[in-house]
Protein backbone atom coordinates (compact mmCIF):
# COMPACT_ATOMS: atom_id res chain seq x y z
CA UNK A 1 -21.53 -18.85 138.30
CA UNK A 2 -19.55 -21.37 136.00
CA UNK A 3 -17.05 -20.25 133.16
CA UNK A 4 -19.97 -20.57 130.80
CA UNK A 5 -22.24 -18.61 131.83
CA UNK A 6 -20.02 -15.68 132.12
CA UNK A 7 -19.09 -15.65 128.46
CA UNK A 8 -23.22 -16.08 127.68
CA UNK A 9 -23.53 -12.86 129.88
CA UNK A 10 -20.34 -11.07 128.39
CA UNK A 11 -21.86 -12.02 124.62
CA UNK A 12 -25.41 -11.20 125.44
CA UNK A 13 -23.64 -7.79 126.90
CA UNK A 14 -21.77 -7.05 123.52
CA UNK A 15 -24.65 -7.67 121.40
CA UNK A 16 -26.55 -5.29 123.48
CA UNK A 17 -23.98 -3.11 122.78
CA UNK A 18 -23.88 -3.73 118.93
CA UNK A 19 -27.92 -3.17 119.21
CA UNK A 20 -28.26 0.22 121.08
CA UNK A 21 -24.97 1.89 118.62
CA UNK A 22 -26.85 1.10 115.69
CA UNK A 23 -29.77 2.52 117.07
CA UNK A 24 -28.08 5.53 118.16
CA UNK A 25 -26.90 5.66 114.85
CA UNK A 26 -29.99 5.42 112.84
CA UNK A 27 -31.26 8.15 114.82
CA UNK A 28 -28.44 10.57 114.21
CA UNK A 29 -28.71 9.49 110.56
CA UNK A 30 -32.65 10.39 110.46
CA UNK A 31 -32.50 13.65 111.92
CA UNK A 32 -29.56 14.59 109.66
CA UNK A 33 -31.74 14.11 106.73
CA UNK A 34 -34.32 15.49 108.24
CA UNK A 35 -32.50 18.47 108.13
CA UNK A 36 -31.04 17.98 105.07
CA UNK A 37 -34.52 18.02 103.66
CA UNK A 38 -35.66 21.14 105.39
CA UNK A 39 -32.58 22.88 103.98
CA UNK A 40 -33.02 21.62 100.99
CA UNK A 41 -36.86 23.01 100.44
CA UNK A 42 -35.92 26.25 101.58
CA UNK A 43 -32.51 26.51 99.46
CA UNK A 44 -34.96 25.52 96.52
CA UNK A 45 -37.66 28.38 97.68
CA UNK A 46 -35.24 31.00 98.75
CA UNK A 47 -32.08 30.58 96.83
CA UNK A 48 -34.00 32.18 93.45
CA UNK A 49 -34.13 35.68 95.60
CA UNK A 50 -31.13 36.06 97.25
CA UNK A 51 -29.65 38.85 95.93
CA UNK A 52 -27.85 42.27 97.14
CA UNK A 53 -30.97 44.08 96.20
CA UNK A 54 -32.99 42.09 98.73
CA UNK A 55 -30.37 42.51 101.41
CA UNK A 56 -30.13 46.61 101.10
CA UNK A 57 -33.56 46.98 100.17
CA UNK A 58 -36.05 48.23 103.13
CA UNK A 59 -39.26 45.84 103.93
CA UNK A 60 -42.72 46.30 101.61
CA UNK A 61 -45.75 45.36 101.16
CA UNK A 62 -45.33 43.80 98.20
CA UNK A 63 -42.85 40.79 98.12
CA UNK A 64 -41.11 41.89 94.82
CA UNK A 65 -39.86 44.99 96.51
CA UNK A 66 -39.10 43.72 99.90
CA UNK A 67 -35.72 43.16 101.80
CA UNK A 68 -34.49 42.33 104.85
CA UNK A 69 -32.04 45.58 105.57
CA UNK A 70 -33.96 47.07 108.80
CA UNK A 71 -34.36 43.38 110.42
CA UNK A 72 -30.35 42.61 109.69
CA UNK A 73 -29.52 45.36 110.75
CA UNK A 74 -31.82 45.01 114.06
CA UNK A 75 -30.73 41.49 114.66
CA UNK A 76 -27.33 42.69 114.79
CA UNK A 77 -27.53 45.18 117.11
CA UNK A 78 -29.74 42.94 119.68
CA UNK A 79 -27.34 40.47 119.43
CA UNK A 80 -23.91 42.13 119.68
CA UNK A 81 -25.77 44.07 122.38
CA UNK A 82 -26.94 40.96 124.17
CA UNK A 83 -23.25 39.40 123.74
CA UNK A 84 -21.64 42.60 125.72
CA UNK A 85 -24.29 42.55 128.53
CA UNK A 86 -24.45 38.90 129.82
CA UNK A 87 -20.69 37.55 128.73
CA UNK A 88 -18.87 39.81 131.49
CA UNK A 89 -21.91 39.02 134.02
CA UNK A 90 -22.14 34.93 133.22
CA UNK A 91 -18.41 34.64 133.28
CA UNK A 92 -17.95 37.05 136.17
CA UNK A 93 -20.75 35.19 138.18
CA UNK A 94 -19.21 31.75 137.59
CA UNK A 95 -15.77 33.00 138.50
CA UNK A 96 -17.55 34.27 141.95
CA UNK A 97 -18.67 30.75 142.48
CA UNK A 98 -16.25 28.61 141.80
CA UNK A 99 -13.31 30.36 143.41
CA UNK A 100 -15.17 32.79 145.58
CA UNK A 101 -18.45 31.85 147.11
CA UNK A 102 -18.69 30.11 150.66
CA UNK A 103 -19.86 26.31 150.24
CA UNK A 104 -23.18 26.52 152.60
CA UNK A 105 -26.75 25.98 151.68
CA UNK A 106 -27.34 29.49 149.74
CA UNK A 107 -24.38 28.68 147.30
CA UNK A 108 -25.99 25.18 146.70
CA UNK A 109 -29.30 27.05 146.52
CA UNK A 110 -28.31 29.92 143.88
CA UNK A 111 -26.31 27.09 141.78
CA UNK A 112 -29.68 24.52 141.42
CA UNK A 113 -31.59 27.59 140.47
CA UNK A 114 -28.99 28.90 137.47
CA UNK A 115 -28.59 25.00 136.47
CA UNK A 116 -33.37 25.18 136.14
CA UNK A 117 -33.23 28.26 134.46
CA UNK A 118 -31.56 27.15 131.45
CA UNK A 119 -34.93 25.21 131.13
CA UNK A 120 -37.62 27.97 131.30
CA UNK A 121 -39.50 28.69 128.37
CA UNK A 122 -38.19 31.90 126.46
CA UNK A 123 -41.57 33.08 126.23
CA UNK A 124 -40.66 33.54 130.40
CA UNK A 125 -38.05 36.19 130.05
CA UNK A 126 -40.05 37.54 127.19
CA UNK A 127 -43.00 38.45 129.50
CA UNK A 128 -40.31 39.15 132.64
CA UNK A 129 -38.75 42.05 129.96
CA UNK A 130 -42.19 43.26 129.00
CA UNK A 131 -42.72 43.82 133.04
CA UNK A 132 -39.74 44.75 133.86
CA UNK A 133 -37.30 46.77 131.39
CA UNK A 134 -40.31 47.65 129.05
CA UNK A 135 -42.72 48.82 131.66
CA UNK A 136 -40.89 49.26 135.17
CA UNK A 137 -37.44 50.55 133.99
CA UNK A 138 -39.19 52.67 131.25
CA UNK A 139 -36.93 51.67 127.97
CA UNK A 140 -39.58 51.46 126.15
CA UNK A 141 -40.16 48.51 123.41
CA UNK A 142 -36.71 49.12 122.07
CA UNK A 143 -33.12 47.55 121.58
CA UNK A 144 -32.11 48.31 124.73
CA UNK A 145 -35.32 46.24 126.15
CA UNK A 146 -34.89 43.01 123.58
CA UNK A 147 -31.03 43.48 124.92
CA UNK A 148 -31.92 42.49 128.26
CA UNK A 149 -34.27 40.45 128.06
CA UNK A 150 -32.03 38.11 125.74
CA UNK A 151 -28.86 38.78 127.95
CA UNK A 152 -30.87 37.00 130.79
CA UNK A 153 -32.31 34.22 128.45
CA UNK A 154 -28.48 32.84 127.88
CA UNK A 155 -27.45 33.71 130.98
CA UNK A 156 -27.75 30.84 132.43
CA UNK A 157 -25.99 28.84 130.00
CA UNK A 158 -22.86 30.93 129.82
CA UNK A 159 -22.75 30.63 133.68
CA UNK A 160 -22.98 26.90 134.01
CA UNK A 161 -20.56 26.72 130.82
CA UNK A 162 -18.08 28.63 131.76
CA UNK A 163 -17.98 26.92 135.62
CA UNK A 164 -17.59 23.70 133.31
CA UNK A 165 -14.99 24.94 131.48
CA UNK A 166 -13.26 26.12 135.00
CA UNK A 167 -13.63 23.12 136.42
CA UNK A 168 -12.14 20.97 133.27
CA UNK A 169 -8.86 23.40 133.69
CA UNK A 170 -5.90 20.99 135.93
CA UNK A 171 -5.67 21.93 139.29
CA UNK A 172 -1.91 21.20 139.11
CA UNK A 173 -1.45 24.64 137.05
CA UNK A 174 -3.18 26.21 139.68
CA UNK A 175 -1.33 24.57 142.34
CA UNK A 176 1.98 25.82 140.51
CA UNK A 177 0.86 29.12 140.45
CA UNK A 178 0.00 29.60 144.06
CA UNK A 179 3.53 28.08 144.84
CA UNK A 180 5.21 30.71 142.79
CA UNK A 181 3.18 33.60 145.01
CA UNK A 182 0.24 34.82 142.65
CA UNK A 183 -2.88 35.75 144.62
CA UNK A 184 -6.05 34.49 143.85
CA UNK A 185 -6.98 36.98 141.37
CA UNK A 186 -4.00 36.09 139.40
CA UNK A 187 -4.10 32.77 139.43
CA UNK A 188 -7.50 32.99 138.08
CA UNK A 189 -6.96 35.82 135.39
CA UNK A 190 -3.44 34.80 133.55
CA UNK A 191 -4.08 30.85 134.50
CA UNK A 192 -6.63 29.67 134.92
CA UNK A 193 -9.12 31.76 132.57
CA UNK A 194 -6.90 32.08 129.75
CA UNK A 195 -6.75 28.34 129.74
CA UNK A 196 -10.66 27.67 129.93
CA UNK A 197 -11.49 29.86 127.09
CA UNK A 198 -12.04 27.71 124.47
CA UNK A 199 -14.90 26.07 126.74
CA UNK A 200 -16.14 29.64 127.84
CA UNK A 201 -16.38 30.45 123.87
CA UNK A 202 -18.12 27.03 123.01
CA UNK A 203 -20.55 27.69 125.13
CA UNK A 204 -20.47 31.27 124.56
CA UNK A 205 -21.15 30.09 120.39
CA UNK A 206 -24.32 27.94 121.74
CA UNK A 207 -26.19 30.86 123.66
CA UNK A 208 -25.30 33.54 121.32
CA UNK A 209 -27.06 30.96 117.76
CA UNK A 210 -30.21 30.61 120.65
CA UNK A 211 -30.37 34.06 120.84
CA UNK A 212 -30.36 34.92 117.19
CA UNK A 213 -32.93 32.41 116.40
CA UNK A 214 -35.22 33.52 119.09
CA UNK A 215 -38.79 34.60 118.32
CA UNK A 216 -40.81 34.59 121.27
CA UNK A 217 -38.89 37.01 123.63
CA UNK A 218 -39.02 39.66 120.81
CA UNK A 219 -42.41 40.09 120.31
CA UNK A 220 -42.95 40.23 123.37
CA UNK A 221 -41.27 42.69 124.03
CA UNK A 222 -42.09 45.06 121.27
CA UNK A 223 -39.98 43.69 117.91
CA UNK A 224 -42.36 45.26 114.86
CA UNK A 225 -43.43 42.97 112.55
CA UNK A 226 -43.53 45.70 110.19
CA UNK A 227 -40.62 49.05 109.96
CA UNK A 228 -38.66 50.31 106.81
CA UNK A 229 -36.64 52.52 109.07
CA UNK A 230 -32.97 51.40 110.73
CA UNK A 231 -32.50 52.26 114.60
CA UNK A 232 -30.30 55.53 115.26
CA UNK A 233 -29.97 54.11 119.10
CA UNK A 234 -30.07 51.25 121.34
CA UNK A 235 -33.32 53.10 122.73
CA UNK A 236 -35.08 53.36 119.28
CA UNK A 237 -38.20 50.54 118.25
CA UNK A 238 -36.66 47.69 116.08
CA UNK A 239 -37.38 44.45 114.66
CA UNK A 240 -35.34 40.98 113.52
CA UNK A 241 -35.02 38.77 111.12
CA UNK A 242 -36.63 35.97 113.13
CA UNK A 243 -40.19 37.56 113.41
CA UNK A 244 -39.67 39.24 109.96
CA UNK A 245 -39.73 35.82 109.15
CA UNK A 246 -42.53 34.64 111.24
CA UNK A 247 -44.44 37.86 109.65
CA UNK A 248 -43.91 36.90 105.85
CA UNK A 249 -44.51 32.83 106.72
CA UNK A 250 -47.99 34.27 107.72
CA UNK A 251 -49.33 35.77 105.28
CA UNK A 252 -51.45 34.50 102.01
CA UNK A 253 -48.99 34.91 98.96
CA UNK A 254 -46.99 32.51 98.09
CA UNK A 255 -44.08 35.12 96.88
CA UNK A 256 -44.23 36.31 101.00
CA UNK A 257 -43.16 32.35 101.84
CA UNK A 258 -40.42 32.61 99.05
CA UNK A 259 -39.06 35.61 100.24
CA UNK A 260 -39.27 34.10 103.90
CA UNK A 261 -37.08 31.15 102.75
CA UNK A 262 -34.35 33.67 101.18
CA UNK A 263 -34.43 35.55 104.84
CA UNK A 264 -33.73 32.25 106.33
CA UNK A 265 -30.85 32.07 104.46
CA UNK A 266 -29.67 35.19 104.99
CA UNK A 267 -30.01 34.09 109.03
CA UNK A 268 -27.92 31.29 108.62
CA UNK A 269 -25.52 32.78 106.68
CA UNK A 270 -25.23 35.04 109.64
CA UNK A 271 -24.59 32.31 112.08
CA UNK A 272 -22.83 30.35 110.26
CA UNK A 273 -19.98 33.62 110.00
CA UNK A 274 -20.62 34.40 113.48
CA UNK A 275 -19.91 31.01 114.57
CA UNK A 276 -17.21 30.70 113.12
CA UNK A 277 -15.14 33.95 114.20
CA UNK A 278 -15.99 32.65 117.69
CA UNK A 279 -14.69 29.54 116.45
CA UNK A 280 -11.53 30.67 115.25
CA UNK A 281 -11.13 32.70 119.00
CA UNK A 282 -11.84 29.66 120.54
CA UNK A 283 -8.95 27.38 118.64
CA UNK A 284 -6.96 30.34 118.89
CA UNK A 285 -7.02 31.09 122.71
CA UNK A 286 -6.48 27.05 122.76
CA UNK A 287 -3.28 27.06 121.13
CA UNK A 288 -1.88 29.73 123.33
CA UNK A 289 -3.11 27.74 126.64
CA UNK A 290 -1.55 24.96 125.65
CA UNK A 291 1.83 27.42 125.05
């Protein structure tokens, strides 16, 4: 291959390049105003009812006297409850096997099978919790129930985030720690955890805003579409903002879509502040790791 032919290749290479960024880009650009445009319509539908009123005001049958306090407050409780049940498990599991667990075919095994879960349909672990926490365990269609059954829908992304995270963490601070004496378990609570938070967070952020928007799961597992009472107890019946969406999207009125619109809102305005105190944990816990 002659001198010529190599710079041919090299500028047939670079416009190749040149082609596939622009197209990369004019994709990120059209699903940006996609969105921008689906924001936009429901801003303009919703934004005309979003007052305290609708927020503190129980659910109705007729959309001028309905709000969205039971499914907030619902939504809430399924989610801070589905935060404390599978962050200690998915971070405890992926600290069992990346530092603990023997490398042999079950390891390799149990590790392809977390990695495939992440890609089940949620309407999956909706029917699993119907079956098993609704109907087996007894809870009943309550918080405790949606709890679960949510808890193992993200489950398998805080696992195989927070491995990531560990395994993005240098091995030389590791390495320093064992030569000063720390066990194991030391070197893998002050080290090497503290410095892989921000990852364990970010991916923390991602499961928890799949959660929230989550639909399917719910109603299977027993989420009214209908309450004007708040839950006393993780064990009491419940619904969320999601399918109090879904329910007022449904029906005939027009003022029921409005009113839907406003409630998405509300849910974003939700995740948005919820994302961004983990955020703020995450850049915080950064800053001290890198102390």
């Amino acid at each position: 291959m002659n001198a010529h032919q190599i710079v041919a290749r090299r500028a047939l290479r670079q416009q190749a390049d040149r082609i596939f960024k622009w197209f990369f880009v004019a994709a990120i650009g059209l699903a940006i105003l996609a969105l921008i445009i689906l924001l936009g319509d429901i801003i303009e539908q919703g934004a005309r009812h979003l007052r305290w009123d609708f927020i503190i005001s129980d659910t109705s049958r007729f959309w001028q006297k309905a709000g969205i306090l039971s499914p907030l407050i619902g939504s809430l409780y399924v989610i801070l409850l589905t935060a404390a049940f599978a962050l200690p498990i998915g971070v405890g599991t992926a600290v069992y096997l990346e530092f603990y667990a023997p490398d042999h075919w079950v390891t390799r095994v149990l590790q392809t099978n977390i990695a495939n879960l992440a890609g089940v349909p949620s309407i999956i672990y909706g029917l699993f919790g119907l079956a098993v926490f609704v109907r087996l365990l007894a809870f009943d269609r309550s918080i405790l129930s949606a709890a679960l059954t949510m808890a193992l829908l993200i489950l398998p992304v805080v696992i195989v985030s927070t491995q990531e995270a560990i395994k993005a963490v240098p091995p030389a601070l590791s390495h320093a720690a064992y030569a000063l004496g720390a066990t194991r378990w030391q070197v893998i609570s002050t080290v090497v955890l503290p410095a892989s938070a921000g990852g364990i967070l970010t991916g923390v952020i991602l499961a928890v805003s799949r959660a929230l928007g989550e639909t399917a799961p719910l109603i299977t597992v027993g989420a009214w579409a209908f309450t004007t009472y708040l839950p006393k107890s993780i064990l009491d019946g419940f619904t969320v903002l999601p399918v109090q969406i879904y329910f007022w999207s449904s029906m005939p009125q027009d003022g029921f879509r409005q009113i839907a619109a406003t409630a998405i809102i509300v849910l974003l305005i939700v995740l948005l502040v919820m994302n961004g105190f983990a955020i703020w944990l995450r850049n915080k816990y950064q800053k001290k790791a890198e102390w």
